[in-house]
N, C-alpha and C. Protein backbone atom coordinates (compact mmCIF):
# COMPACT_ATOMS: atom_id res chain seq x y z
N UNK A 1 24.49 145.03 339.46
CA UNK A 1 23.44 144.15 339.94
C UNK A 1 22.92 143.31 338.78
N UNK A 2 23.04 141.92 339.05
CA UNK A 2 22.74 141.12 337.92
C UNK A 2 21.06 140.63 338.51
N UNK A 3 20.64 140.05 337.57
CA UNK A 3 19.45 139.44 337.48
C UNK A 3 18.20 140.31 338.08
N UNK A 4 17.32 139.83 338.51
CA UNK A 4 15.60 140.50 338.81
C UNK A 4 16.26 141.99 339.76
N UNK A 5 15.38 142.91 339.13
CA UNK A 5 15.81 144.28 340.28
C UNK A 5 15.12 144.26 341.27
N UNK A 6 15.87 145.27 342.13
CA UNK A 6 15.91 145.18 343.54
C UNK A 6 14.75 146.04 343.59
N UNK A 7 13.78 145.44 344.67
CA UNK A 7 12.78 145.99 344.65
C UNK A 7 12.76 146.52 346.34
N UNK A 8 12.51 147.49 346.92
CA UNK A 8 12.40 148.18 348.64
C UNK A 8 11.31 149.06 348.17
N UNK A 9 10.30 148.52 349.30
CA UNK A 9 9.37 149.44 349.81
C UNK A 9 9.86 150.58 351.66
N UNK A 10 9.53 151.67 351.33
CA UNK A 10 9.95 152.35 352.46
C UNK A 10 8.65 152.82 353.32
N UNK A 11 9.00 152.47 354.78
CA UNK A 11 8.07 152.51 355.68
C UNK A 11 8.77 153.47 356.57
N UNK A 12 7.87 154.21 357.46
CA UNK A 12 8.08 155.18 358.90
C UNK A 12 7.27 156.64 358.67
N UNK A 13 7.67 156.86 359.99
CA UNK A 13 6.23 158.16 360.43
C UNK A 13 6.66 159.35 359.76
N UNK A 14 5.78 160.40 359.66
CA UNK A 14 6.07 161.58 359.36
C UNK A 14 7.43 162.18 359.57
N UNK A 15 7.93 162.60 358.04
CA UNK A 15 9.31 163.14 358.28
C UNK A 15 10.32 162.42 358.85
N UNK A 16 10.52 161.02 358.50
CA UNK A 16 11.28 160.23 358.53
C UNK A 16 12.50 160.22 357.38
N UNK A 17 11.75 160.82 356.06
CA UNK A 17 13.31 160.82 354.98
C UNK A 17 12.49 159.55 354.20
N UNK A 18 11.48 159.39 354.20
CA UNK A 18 11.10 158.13 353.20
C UNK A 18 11.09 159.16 351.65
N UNK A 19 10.76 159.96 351.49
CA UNK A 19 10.56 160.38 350.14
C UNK A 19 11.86 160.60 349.63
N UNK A 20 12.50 161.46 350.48
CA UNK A 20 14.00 162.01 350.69
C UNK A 20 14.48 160.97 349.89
N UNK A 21 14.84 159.56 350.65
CA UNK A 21 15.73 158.40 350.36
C UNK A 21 14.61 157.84 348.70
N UNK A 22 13.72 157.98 348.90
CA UNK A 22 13.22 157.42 347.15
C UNK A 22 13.78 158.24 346.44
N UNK A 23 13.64 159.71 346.22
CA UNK A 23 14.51 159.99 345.32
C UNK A 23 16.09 160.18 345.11
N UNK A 24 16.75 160.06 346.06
CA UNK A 24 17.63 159.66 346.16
C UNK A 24 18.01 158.19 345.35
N UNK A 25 17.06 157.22 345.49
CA UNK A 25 17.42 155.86 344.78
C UNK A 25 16.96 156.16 343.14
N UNK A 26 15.60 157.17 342.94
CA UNK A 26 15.45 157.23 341.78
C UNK A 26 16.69 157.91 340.95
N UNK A 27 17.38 158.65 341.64
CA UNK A 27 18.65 159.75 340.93
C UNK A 27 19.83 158.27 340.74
N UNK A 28 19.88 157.23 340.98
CA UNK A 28 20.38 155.82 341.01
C UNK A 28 19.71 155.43 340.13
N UNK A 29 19.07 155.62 339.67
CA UNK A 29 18.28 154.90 338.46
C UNK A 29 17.07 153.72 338.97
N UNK A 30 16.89 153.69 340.12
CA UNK A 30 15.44 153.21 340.45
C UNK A 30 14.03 154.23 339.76
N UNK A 31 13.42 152.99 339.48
CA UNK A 31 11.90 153.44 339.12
C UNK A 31 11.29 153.84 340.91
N UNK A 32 10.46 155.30 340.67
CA UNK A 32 9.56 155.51 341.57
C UNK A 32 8.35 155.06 341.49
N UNK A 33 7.90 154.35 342.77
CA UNK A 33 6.14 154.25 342.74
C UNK A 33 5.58 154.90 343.74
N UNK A 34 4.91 155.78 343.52
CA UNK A 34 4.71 156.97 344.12
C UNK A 34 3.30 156.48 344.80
N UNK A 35 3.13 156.10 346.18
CA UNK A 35 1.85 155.82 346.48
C UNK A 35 1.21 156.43 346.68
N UNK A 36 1.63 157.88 347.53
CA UNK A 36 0.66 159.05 348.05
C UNK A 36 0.41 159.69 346.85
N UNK A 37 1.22 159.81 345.89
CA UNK A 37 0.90 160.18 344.96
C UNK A 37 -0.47 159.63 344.16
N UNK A 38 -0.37 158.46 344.47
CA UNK A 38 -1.27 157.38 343.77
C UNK A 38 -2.79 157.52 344.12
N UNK A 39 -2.67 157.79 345.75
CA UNK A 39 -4.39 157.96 346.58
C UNK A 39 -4.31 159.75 345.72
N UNK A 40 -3.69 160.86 345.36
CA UNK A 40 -4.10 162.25 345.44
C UNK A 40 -4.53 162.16 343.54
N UNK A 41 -4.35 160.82 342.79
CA UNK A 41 -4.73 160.79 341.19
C UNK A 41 -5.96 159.90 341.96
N UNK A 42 -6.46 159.35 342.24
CA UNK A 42 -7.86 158.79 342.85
C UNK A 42 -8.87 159.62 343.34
N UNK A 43 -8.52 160.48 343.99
CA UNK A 43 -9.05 161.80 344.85
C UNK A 43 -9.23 162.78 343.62
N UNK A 44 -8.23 162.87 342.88
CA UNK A 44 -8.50 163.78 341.66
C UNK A 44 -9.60 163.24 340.39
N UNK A 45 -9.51 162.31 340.49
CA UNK A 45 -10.64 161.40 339.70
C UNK A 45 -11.84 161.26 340.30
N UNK A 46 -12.41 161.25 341.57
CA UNK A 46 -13.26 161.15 342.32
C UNK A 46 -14.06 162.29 342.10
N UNK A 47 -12.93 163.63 342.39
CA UNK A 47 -13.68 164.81 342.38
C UNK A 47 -14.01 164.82 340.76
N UNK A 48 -13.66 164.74 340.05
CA UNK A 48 -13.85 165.07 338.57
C UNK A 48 -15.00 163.85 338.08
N UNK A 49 -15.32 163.06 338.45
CA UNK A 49 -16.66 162.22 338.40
C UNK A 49 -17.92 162.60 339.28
N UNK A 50 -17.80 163.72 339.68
CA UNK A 50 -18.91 164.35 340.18
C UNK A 50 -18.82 166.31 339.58
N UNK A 51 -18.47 166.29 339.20
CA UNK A 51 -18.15 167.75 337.90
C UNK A 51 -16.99 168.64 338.27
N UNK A 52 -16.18 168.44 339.36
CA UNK A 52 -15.10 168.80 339.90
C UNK A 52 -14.15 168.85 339.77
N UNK A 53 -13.41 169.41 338.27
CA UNK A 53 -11.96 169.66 337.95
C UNK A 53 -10.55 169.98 339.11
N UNK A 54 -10.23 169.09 339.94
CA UNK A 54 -8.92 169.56 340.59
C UNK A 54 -8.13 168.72 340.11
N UNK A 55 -6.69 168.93 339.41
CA UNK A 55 -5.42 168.07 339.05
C UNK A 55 -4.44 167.96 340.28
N UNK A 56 -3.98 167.06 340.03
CA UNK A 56 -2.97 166.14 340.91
C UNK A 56 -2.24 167.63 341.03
N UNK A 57 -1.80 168.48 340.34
CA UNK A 57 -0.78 169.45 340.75
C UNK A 57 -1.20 170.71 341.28
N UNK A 58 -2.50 170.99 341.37
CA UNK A 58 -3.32 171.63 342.10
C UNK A 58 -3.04 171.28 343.63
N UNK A 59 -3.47 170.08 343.70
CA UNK A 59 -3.46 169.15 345.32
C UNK A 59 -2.32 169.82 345.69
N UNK A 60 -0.64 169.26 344.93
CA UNK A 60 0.43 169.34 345.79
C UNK A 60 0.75 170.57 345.64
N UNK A 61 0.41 172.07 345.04
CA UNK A 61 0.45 173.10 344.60
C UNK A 61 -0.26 173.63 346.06
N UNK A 62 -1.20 173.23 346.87
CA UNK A 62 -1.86 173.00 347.86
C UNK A 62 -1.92 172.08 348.47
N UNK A 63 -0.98 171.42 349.35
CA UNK A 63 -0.95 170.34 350.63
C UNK A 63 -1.42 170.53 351.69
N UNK A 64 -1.32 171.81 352.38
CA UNK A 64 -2.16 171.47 353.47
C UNK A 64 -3.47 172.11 353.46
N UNK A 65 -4.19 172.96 352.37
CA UNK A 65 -5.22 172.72 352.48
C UNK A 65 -6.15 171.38 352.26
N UNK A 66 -5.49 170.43 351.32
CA UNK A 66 -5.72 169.54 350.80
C UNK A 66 -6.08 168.58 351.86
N UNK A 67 -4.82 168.62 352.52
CA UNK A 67 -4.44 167.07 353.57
C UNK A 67 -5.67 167.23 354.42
N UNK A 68 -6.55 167.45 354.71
CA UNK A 68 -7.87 167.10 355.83
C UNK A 68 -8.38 165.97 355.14
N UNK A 69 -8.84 166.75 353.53
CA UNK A 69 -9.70 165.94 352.91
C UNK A 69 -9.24 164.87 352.01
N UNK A 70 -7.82 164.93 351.58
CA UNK A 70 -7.22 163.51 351.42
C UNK A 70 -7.49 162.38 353.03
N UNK A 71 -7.25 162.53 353.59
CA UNK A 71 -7.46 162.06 354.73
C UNK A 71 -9.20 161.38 355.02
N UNK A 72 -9.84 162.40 354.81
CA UNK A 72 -11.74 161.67 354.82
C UNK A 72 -11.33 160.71 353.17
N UNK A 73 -10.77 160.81 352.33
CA UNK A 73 -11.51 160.55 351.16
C UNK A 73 -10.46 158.83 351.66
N UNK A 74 -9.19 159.16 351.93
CA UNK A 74 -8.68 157.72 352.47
C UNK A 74 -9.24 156.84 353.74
N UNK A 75 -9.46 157.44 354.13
CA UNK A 75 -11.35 156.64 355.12
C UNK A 75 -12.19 155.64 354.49
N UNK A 76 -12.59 156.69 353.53
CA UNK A 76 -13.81 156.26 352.95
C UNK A 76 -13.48 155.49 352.14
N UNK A 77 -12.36 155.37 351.18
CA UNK A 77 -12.30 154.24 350.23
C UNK A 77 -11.55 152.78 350.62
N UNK A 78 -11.35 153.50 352.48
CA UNK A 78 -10.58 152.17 352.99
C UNK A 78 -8.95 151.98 352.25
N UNK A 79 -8.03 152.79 352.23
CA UNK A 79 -6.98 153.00 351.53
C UNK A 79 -6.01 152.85 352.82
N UNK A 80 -6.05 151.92 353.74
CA UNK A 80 -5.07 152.11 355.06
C UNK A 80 -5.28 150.42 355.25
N UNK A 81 -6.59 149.61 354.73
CA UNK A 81 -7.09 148.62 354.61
C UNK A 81 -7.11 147.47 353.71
N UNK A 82 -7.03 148.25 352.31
CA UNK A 82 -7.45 147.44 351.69
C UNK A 82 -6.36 147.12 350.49
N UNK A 83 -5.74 146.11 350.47
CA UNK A 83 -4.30 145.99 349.90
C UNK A 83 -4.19 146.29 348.32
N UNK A 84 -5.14 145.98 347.87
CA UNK A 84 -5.48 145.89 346.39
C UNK A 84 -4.61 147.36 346.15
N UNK A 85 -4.76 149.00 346.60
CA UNK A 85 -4.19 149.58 346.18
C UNK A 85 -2.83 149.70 345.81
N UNK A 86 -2.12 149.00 346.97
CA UNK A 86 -0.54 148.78 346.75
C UNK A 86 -0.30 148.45 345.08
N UNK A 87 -1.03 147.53 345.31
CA UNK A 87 -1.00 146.70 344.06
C UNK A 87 -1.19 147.39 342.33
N UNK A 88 -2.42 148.01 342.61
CA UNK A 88 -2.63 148.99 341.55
C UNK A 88 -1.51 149.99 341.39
N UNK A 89 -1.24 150.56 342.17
CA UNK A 89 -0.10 151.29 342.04
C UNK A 89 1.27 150.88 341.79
N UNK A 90 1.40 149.90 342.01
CA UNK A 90 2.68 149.05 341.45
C UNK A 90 2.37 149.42 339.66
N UNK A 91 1.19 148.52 339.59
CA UNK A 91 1.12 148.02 338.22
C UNK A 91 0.71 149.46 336.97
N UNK A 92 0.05 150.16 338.03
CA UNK A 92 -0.02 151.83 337.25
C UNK A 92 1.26 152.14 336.79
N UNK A 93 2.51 152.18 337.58
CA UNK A 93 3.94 152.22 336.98
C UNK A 93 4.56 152.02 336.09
N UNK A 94 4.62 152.67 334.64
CA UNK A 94 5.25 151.77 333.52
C UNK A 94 6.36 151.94 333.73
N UNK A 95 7.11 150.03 333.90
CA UNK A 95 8.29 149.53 334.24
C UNK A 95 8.90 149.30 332.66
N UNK A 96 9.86 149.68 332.15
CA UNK A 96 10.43 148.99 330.79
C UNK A 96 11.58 148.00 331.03
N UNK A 97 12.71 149.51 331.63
CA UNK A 97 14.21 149.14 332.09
C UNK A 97 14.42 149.82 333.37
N UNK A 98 14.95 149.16 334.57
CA UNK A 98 15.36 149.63 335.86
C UNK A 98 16.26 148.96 336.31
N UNK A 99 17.01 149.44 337.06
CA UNK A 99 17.89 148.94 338.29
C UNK A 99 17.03 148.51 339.43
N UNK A 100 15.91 148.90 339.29
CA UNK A 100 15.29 148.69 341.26
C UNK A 100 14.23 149.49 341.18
N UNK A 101 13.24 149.47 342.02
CA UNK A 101 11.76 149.85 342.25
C UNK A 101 11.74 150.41 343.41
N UNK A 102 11.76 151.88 343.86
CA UNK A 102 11.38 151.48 345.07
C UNK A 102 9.76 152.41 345.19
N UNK A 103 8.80 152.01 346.52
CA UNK A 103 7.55 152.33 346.29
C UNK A 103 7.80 152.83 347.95
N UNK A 104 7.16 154.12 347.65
CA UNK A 104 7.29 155.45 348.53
C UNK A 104 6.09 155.48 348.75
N UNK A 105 4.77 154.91 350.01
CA UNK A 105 5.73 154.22 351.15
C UNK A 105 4.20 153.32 351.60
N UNK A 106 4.98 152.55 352.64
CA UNK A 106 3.15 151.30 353.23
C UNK A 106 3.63 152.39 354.47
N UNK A 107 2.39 152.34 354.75
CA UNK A 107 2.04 152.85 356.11
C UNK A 107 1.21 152.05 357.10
N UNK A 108 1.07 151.25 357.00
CA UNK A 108 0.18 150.10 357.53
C UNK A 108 0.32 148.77 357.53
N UNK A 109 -0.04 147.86 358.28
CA UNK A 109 1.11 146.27 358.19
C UNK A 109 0.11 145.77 356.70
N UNK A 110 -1.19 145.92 356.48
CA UNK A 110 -1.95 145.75 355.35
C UNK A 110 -1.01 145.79 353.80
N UNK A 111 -0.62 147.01 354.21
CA UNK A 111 0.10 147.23 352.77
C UNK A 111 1.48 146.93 353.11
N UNK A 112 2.31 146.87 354.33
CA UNK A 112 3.70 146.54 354.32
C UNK A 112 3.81 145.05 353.62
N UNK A 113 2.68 143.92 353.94
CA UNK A 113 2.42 142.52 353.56
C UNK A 113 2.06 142.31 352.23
N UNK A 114 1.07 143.62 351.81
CA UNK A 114 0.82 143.22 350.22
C UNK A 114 2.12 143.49 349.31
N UNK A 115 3.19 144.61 350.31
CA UNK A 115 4.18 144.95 349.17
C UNK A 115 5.19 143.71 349.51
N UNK A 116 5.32 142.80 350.60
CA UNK A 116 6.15 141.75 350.37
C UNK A 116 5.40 140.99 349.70
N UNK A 117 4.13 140.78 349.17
CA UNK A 117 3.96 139.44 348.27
C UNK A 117 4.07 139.92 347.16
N UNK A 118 4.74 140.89 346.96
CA UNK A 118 4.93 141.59 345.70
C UNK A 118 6.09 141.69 344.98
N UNK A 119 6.74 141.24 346.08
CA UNK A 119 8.66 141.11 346.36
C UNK A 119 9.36 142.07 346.97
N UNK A 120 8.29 142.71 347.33
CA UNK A 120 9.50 144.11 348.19
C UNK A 120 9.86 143.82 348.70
N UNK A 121 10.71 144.16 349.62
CA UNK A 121 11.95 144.19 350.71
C UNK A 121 11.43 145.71 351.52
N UNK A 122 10.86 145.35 352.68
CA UNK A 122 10.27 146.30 353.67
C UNK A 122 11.10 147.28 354.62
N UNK A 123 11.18 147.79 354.32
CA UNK A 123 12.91 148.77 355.37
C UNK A 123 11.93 149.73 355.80
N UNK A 124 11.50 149.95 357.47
CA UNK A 124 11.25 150.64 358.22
C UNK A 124 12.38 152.02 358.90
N UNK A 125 11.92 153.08 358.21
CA UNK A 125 13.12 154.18 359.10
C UNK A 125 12.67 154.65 360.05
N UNK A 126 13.72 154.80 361.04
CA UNK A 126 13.59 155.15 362.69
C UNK A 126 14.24 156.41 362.92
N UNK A 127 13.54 157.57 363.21
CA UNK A 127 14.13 159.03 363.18
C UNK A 127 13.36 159.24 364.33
N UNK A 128 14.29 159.91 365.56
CA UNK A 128 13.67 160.66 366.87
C UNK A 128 12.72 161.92 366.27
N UNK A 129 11.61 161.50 367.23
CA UNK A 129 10.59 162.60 367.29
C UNK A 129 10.81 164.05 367.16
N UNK A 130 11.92 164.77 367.94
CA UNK A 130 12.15 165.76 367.75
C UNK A 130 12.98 166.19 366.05
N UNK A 131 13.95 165.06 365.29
CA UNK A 131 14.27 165.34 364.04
C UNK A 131 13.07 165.57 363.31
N UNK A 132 12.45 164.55 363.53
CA UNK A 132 11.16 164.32 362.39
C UNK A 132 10.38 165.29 362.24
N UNK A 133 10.02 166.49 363.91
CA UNK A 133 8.96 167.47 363.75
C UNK A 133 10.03 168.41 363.20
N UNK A 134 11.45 168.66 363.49
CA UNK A 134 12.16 169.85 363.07
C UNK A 134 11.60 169.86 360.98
N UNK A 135 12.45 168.45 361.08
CA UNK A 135 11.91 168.05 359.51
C UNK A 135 10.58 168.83 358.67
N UNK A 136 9.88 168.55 359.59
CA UNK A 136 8.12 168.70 358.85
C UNK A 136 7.94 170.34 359.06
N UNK A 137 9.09 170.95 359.55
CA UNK A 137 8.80 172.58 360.29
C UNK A 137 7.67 172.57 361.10
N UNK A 138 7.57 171.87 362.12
CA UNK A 138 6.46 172.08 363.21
C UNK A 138 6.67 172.12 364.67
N UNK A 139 6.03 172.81 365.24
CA UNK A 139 6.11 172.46 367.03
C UNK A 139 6.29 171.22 367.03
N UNK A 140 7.12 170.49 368.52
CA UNK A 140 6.79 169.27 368.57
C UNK A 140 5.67 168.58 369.05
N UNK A 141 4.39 169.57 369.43
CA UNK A 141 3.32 169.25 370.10
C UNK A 141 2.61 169.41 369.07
N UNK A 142 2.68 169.98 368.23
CA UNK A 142 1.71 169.75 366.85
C UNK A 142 1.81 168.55 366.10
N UNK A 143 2.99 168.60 365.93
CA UNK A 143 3.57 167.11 365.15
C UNK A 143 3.40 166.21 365.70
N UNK A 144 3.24 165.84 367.36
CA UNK A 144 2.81 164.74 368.22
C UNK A 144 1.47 164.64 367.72
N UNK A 145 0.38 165.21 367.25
CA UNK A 145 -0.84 165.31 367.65
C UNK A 145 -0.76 165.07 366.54
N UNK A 146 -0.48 165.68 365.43
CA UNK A 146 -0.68 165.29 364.18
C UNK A 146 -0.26 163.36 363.68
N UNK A 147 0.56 163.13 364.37
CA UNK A 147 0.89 161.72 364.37
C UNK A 147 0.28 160.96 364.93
N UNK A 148 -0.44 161.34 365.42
CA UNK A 148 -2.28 160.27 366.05
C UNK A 148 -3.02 160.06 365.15
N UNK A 149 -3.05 160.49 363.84
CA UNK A 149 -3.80 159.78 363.08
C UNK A 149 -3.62 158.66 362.34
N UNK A 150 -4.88 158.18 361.78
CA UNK A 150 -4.71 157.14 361.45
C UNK A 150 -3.49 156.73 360.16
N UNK A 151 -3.36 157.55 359.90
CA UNK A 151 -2.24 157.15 358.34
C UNK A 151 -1.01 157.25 359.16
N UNK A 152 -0.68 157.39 360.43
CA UNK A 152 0.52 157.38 361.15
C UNK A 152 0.38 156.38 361.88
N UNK A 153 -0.40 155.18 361.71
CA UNK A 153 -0.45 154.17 362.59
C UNK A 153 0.56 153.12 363.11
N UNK A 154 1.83 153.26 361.32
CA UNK A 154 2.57 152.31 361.47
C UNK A 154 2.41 150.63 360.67
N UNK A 155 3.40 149.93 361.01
CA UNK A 155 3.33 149.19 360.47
C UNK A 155 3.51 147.87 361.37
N UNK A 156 3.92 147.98 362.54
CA UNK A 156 4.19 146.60 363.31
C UNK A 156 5.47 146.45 363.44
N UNK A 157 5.18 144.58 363.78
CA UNK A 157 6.53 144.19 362.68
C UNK A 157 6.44 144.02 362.03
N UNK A 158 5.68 144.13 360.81
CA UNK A 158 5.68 143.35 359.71
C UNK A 158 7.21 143.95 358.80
N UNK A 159 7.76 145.10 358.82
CA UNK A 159 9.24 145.60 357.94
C UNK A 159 10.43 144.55 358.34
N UNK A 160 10.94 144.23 357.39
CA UNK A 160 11.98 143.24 357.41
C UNK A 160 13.35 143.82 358.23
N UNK A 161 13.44 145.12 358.03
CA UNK A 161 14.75 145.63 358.21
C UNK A 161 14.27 147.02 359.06
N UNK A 162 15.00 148.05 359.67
CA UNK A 162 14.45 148.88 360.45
C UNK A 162 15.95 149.31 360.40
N UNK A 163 16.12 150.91 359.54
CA UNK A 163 17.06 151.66 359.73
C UNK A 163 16.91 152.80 359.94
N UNK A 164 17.99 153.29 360.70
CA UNK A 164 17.97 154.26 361.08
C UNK A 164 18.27 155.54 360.35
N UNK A 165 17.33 156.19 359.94
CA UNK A 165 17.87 157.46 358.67
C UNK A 165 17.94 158.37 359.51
N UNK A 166 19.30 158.67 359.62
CA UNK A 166 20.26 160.20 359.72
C UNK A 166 21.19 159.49 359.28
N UNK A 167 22.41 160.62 358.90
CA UNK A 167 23.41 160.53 358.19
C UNK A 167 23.41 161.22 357.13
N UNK A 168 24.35 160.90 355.98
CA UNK A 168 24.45 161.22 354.92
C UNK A 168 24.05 160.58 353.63
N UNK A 169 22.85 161.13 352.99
CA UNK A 169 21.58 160.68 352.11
C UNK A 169 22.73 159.42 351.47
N UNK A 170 23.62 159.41 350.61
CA UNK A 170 24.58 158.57 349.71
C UNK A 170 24.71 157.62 350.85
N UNK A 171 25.23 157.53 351.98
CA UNK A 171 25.13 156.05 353.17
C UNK A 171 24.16 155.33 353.19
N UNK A 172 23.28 156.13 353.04
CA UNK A 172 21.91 155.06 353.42
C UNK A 172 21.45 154.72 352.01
N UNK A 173 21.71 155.25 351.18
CA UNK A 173 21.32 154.65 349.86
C UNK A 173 22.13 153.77 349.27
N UNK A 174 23.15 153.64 349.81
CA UNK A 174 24.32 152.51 349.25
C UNK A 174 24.24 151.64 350.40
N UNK A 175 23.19 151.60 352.13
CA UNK A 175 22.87 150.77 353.02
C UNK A 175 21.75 150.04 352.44
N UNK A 176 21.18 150.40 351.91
CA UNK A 176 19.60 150.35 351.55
C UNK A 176 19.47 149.07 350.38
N UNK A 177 20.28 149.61 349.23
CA UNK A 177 20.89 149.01 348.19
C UNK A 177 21.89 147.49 348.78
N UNK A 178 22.60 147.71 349.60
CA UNK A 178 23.15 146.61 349.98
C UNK A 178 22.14 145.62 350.81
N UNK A 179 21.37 146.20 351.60
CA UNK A 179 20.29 145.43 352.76
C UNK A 179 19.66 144.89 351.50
N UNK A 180 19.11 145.08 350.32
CA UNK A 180 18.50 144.50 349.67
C UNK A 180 18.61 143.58 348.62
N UNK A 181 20.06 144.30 348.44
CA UNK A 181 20.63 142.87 347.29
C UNK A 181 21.03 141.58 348.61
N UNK A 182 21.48 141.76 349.61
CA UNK A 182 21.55 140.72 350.18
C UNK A 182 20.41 140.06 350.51
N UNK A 183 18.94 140.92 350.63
CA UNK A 183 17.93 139.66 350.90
C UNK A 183 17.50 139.08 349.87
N UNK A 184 17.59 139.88 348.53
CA UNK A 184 17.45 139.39 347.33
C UNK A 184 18.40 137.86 347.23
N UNK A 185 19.34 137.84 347.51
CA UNK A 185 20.53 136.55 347.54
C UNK A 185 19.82 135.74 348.46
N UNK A 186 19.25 136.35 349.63
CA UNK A 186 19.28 135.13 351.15
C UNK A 186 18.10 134.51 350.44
N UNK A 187 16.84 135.43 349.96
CA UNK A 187 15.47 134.58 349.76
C UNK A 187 15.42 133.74 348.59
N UNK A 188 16.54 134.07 347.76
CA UNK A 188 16.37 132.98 346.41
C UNK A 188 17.46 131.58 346.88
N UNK A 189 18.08 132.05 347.38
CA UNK A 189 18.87 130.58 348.31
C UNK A 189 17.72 129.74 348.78
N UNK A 190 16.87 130.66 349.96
CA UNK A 190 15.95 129.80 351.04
C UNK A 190 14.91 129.19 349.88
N UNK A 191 14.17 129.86 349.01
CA UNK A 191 13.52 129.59 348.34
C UNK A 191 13.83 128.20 347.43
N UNK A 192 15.16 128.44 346.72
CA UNK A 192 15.78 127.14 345.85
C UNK A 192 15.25 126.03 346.94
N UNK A 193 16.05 126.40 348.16
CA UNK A 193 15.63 124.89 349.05
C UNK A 193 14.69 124.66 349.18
N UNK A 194 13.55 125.35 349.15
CA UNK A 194 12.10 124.92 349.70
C UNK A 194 11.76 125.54 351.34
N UNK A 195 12.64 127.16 351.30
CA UNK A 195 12.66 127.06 352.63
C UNK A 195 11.32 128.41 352.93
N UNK A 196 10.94 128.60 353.38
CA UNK A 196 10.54 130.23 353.45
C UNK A 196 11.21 131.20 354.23
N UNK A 197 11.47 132.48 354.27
CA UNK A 197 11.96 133.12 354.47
C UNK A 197 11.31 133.91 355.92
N UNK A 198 11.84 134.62 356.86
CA UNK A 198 11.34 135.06 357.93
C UNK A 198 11.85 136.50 357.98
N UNK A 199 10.88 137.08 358.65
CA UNK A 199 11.38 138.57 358.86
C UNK A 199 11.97 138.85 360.00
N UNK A 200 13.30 140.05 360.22
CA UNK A 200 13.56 140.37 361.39
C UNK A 200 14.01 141.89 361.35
N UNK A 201 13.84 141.95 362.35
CA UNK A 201 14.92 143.61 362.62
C UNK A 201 16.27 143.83 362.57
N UNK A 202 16.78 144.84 362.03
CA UNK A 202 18.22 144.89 362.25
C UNK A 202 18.26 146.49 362.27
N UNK A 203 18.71 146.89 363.41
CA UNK A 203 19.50 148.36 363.11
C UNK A 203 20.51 148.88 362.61
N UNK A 204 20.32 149.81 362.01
CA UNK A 204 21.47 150.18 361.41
C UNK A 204 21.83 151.51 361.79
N UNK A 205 23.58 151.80 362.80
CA UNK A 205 23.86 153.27 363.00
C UNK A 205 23.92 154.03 362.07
């Protein structure tokens, strides 16, 4: 891959394979930008500005006690809303040398839009309900219910591309990689001309 790296942001619901497929691209030599990661060092800073020592590895050392109150504290700081975080978290990332970026994950058309003015390349994954709860180890009536909240809202259309993750992790990462060097090619074409670029869907078996 010659010139500017390939940059994909990954979008879809619980237990879709978005983390799965980031590290997968990071073992490729993509830089990770870890967003959830990003709100649970905010939350850890929050608590520790009011005399409250918990570290980021505490949290994931503890996820689901955690996840209620990650959840109020992403409420309250408007983190589903307010784009600026995408952003910070990009730039929190020290980038030196990479092949590609990818940022794990927008959950919301807010942040799917701030990560295209950012240059991402938006790839929405589409996994049946029943994979996704097997995935997460849950009933599928828990996992339904649990996917009513707000951080499962989605994204629209705003994702450029919409694939389908099952298969074999190396397919979709050499799909993923290709979907993106080609929009990387299509938007600096449209762009040279003066054209702008449009988003669409495409599935991928």
């Amino acid at each position: 891959m010659n010139g500017s790296p390939i940059k994909v942001a990954l979008a879809g619901g619980l237990g879709s394979g978005k983390t799965t497929l980031a590290h997968a691209l990071e073992a490729r030599g993509f830089v990770l930008v870890n967003f959830t990661g990003w709100l649970k060092e905010l939350y850890s800073r929050a608590l520790s500005s009011i005399g409250y020592s918990v570290t980021v590895e505490e949290i994931l050392a503890n996820k689901e006690n955690y996840r209620v109150h990650l959840q109020h504290f992403a409420d309250m700081i408007e983190w589903q809303t307010d784009p600026t975080y995408v952003s910070q978290c990009i730039d929190e990332t020290a980038i030196e040398w990479y092949r590609g970026i990818v940022f794990d994950n927008v959950r919301t058309e807010v942040q799917a839009r701030e990560a295209q003015r950012r240059g991402f390349t938006v790839i929405e994954l589409i996994v049946p309900d029943d994979v996704r709860a097997r995935r997460a180890g849950l009933p599928l009536e828990t996992f339904l219910e649990r996917s009513k909240h707000s951080t499962e809202a989605g994204i629209g259309d705003v994702g450029q591309y919409r694939l389908k993750c099952v298969g074999q992790i190396n397919l979709l990462v050499d799909e993923v990689i290709r979907i993106c060097t080609d929009a990387r090619t299509v938007t600096r074409n449209l762009q040279d001309r003066g054209v702008q670029t449009q988003s669409y869907a495409w599935d991928v078996g």
